[in-house]
C-alpha atoms as a PDB file:
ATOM      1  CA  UNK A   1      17.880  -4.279 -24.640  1.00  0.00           C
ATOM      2  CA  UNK A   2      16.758  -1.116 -22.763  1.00  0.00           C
ATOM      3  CA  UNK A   3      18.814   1.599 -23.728  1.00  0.00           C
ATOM      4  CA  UNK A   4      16.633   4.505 -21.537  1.00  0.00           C
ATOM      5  CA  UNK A   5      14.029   4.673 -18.736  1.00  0.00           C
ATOM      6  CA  UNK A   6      11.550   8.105 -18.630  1.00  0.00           C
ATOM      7  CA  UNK A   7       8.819   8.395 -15.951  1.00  0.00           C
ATOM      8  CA  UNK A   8       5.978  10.307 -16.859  1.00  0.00           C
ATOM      9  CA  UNK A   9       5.745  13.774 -15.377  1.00  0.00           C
ATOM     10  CA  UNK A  10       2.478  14.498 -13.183  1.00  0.00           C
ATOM     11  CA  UNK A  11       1.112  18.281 -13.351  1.00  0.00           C
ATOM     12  CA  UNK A  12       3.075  19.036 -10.071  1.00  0.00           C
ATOM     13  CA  UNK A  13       6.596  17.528 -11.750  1.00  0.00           C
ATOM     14  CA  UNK A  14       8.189  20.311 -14.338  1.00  0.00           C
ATOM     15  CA  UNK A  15       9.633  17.549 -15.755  1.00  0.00           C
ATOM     16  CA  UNK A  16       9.629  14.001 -16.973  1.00  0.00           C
ATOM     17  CA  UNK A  17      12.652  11.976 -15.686  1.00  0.00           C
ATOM     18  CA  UNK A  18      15.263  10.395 -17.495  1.00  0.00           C
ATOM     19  CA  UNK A  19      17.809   7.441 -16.712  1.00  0.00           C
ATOM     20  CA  UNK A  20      20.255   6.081 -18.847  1.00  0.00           C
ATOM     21  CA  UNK A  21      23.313   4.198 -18.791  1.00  0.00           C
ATOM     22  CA  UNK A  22      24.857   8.213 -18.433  1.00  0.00           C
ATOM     23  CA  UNK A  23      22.817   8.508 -14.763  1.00  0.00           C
ATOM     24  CA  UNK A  24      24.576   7.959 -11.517  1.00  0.00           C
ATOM     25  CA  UNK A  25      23.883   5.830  -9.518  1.00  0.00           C
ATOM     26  CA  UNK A  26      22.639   7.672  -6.707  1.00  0.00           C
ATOM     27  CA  UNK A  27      20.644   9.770  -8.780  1.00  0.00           C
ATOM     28  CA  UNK A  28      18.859   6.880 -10.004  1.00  0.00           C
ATOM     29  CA  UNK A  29      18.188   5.670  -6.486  1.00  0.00           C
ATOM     30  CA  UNK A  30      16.558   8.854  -5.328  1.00  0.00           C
ATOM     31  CA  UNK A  31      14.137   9.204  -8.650  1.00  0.00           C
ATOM     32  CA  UNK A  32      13.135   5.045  -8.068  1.00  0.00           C
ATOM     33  CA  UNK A  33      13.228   5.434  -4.197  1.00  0.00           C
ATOM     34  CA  UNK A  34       9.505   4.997  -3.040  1.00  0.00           C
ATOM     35  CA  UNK A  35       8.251   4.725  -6.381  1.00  0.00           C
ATOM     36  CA  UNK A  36       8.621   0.952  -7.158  1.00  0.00           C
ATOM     37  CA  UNK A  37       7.322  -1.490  -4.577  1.00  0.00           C
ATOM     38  CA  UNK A  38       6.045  -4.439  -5.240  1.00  0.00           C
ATOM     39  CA  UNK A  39       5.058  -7.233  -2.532  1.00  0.00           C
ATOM     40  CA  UNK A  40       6.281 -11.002  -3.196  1.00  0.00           C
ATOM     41  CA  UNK A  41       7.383 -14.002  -1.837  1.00  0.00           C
ATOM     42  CA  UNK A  42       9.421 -14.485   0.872  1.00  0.00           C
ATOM     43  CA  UNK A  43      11.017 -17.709  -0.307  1.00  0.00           C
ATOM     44  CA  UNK A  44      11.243 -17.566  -3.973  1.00  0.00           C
ATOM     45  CA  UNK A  45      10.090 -13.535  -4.713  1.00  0.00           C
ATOM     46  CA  UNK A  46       7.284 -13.864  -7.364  1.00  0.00           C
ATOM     47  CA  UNK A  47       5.007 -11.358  -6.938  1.00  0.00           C
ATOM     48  CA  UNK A  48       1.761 -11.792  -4.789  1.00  0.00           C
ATOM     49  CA  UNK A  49      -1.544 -10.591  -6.111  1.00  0.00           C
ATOM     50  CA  UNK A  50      -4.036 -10.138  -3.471  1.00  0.00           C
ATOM     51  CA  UNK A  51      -7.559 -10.904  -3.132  1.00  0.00           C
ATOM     52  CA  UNK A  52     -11.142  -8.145  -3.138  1.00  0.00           C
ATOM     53  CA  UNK A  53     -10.136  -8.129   0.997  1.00  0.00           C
ATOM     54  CA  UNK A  54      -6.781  -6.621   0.104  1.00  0.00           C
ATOM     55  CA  UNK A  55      -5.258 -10.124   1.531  1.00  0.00           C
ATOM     56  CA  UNK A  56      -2.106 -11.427  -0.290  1.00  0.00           C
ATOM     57  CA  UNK A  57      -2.635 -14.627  -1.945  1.00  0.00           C
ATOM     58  CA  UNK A  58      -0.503 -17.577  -1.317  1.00  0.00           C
ATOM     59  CA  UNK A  59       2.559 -18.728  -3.195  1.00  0.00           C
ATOM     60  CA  UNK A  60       1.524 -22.230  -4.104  1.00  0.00           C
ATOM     61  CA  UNK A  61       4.644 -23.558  -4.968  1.00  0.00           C
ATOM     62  CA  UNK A  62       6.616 -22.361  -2.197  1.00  0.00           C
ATOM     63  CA  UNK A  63       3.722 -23.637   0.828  1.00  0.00           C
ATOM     64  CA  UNK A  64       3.675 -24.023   3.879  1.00  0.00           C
ATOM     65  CA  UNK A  65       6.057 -21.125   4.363  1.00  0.00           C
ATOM     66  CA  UNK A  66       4.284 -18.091   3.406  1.00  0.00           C
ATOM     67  CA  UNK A  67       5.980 -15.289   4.309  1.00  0.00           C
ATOM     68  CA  UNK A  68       5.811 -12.003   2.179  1.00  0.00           C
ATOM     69  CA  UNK A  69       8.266  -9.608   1.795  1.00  0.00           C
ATOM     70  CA  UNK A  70       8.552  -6.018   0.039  1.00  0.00           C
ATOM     71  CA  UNK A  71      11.061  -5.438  -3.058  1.00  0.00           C
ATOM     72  CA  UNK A  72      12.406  -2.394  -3.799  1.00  0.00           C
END
């Protein structure tokens, strides 16, 4: 069970961010916004690695449709 979340700060942050169950919702949405992308699947949403060309990788199970589609 995850009781907190804390980004690390970078040299331009003056501070590290917190979230916990206390943290609003819309507070949480603008720290996260931007920050956590990841590509996947557009049929099941595993995420897709891609190859040395920067080219997703297929979703074997879920061919032929091979959509991909960005989680947020």
């Amino acid at each position: 069970k995850i009781t907190a979340f804390q980004f690390q700060s970078s040299p331009s942050q003056e501070a590290s961010l917190l979230i916990d169950g206390s943290t609003p919702l819309e507070v949480i949405l603008d720290i996260v916004s931007g920050d956590i992308i990841f590509a996947g699947c557009g049929q099941c949403s595993a995420e897709l690695e891609t190859d040395e060309n920067s080219i997703y990788r297929p979703c074997y199970p879920c061919l032929p449709h091979t959509g991909v589609r960005r989680y947020y």
